[in-house]
C-alpha atoms as a PDB file:
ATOM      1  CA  UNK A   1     123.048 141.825  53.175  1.00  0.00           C
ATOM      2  CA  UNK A   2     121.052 140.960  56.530  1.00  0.00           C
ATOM      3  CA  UNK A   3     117.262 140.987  55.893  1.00  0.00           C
ATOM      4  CA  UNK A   4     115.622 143.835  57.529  1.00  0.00           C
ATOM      5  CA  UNK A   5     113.990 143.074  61.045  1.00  0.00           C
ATOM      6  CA  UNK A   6     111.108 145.220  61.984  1.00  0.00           C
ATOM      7  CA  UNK A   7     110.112 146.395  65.318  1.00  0.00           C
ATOM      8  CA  UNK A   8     106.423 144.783  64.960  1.00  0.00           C
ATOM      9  CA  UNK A   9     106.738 141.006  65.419  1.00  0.00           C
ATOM     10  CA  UNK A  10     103.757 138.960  64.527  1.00  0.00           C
ATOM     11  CA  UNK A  11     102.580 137.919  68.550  1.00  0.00           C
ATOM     12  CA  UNK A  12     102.040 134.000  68.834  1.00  0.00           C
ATOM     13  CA  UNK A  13      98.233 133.208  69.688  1.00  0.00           C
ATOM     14  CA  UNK A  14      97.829 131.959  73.196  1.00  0.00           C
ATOM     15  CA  UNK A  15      97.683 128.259  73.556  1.00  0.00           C
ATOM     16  CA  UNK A  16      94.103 127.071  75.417  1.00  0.00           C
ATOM     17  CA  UNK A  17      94.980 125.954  79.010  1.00  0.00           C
ATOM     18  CA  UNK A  18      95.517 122.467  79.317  1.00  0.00           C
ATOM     19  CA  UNK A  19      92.748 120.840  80.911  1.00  0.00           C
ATOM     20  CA  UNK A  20      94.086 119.287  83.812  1.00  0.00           C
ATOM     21  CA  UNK A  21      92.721 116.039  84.826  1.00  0.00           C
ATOM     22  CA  UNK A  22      91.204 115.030  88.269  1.00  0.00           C
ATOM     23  CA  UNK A  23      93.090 113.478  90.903  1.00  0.00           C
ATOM     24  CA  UNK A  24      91.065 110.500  91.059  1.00  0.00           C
ATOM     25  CA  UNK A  25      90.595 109.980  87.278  1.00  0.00           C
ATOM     26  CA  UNK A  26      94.729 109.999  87.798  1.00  0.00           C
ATOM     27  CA  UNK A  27      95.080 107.636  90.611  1.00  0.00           C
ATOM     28  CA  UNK A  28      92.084 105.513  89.011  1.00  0.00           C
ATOM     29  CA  UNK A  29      93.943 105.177  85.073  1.00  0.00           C
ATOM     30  CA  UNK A  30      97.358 103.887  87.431  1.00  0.00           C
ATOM     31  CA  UNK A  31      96.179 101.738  89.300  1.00  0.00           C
ATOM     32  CA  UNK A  32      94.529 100.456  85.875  1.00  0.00           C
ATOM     33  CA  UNK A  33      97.616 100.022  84.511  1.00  0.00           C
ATOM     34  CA  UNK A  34      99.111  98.615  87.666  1.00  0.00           C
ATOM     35  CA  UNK A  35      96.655  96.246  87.662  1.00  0.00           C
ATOM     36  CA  UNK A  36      97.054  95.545  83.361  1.00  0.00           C
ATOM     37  CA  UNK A  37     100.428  94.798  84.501  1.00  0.00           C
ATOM     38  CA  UNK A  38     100.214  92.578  86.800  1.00  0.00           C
ATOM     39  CA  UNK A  39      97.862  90.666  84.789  1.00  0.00           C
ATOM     40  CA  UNK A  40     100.287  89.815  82.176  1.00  0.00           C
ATOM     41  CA  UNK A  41     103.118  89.550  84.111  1.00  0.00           C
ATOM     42  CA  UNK A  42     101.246  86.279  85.872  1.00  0.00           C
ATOM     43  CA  UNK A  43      99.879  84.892  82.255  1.00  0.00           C
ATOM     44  CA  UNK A  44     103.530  85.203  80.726  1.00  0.00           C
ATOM     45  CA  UNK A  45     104.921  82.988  83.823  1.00  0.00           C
ATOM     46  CA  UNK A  46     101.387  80.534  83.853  1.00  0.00           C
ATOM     47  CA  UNK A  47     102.604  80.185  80.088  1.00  0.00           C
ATOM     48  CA  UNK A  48     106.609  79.825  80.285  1.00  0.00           C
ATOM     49  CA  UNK A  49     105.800  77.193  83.687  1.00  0.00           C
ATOM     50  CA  UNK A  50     103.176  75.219  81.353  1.00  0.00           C
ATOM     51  CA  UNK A  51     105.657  75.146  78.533  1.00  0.00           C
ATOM     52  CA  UNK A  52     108.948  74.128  80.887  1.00  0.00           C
ATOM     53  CA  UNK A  53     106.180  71.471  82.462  1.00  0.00           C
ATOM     54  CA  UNK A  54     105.431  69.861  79.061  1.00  0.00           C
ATOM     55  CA  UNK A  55     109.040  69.864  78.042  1.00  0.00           C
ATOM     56  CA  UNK A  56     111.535  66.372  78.284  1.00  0.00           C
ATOM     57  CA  UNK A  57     113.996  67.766  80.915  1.00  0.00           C
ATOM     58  CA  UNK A  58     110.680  68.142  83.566  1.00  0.00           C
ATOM     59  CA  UNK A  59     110.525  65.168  84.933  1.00  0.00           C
ATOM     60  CA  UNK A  60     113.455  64.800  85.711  1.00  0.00           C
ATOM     61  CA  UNK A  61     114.036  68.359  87.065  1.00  0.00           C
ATOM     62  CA  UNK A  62     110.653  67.601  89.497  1.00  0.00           C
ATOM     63  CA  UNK A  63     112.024  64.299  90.555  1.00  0.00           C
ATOM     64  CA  UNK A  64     115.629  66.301  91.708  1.00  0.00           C
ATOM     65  CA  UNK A  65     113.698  68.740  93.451  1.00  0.00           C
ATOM     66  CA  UNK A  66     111.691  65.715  95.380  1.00  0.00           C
ATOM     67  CA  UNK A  67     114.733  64.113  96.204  1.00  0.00           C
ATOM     68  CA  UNK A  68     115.945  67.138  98.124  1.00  0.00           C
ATOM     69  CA  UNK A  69     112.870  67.980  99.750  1.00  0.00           C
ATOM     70  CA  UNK A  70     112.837  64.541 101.174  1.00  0.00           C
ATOM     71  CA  UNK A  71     112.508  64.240 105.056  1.00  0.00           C
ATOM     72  CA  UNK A  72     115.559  62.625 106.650  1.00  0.00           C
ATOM     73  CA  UNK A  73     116.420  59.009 106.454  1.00  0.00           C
ATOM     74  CA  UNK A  74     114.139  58.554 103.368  1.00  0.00           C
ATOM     75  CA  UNK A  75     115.841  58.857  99.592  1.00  0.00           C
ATOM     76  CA  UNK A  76     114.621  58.646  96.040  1.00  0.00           C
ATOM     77  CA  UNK A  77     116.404  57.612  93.529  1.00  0.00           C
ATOM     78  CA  UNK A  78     116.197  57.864  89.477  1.00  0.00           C
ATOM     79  CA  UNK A  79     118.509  57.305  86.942  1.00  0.00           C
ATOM     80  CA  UNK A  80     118.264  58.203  83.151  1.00  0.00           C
ATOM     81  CA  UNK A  81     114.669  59.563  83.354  1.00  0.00           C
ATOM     82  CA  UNK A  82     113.463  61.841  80.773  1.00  0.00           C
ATOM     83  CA  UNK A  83     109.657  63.045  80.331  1.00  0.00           C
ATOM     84  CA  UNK A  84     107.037  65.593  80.791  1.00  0.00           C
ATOM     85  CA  UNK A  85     105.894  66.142  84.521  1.00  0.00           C
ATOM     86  CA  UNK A  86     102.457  67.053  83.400  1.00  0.00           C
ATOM     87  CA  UNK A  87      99.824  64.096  82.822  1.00  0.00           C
ATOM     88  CA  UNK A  88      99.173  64.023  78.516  1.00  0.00           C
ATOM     89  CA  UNK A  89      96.198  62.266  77.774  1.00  0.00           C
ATOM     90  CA  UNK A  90      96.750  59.979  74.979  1.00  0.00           C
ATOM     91  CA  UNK A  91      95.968  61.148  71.098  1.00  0.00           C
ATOM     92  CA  UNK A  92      94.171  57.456  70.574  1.00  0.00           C
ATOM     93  CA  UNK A  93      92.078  55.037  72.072  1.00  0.00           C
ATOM     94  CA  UNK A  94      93.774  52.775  74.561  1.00  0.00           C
ATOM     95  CA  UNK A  95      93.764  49.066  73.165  1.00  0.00           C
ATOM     96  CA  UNK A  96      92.685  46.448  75.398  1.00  0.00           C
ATOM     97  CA  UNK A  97      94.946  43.561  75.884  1.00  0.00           C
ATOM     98  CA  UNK A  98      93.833  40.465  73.565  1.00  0.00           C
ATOM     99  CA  UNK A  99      94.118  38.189  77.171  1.00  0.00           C
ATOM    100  CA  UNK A 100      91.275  41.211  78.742  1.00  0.00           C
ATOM    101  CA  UNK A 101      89.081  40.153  75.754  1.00  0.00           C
ATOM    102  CA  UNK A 102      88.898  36.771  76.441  1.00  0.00           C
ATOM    103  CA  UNK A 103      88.076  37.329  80.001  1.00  0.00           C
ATOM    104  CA  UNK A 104      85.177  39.407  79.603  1.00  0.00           C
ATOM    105  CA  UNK A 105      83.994  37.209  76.748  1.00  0.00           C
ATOM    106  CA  UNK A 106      83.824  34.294  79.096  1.00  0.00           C
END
């Protein structure tokens, strides 16, 4: 048996308007994000280009792309090379030559 439907259904309550934001608070929160965006797009390829620089296979890679960049009539050439392209300071102390000491201790 079919429940009984009546004539008098209960009548939703009406939903507040939504508030509807300005144009320029609009335009002002995209270009925000635009802008966010664009930020971290730039960091992420400042970090991946500071990570490939610091990597063995740079030096090489920078010395290839010399090499073709050259004017003509002038070459460079490299064999075997493998390194980082960016300067690394050393983790110690440089040591000065024992033949330096006895120089300056003249």
């Amino acid at each position: 048996m079919l429940p009984m439907q009546t004539d008098t259904e209960p009548t939703p309550t009406p939903m507040p308007p939504a508030v509807r934001r300005s144009r320029a608070r609009r335009a002002a929160r995209a270009l925000a994000w635009t802008v966010a965006g664009l930020v971290m797009i730039v960091m992420l390829l400042a970090a991946g280009a500071w990570w490939y620089i610091g990597s063995d296979k740079s030096l090489a890679f920078a010395l290839a792309q010399a090499a073709q960049r050259l004017p003509a009539g002038q070459t460079l050439e490299s064999r075997d090379v493998t390194g980082f392209a960016a300067h690394r300071r050393p983790h110690r102390l440089a040591q000065v030559p024992e033949r330096e000491h006895r120089r300056r201790g003249e």
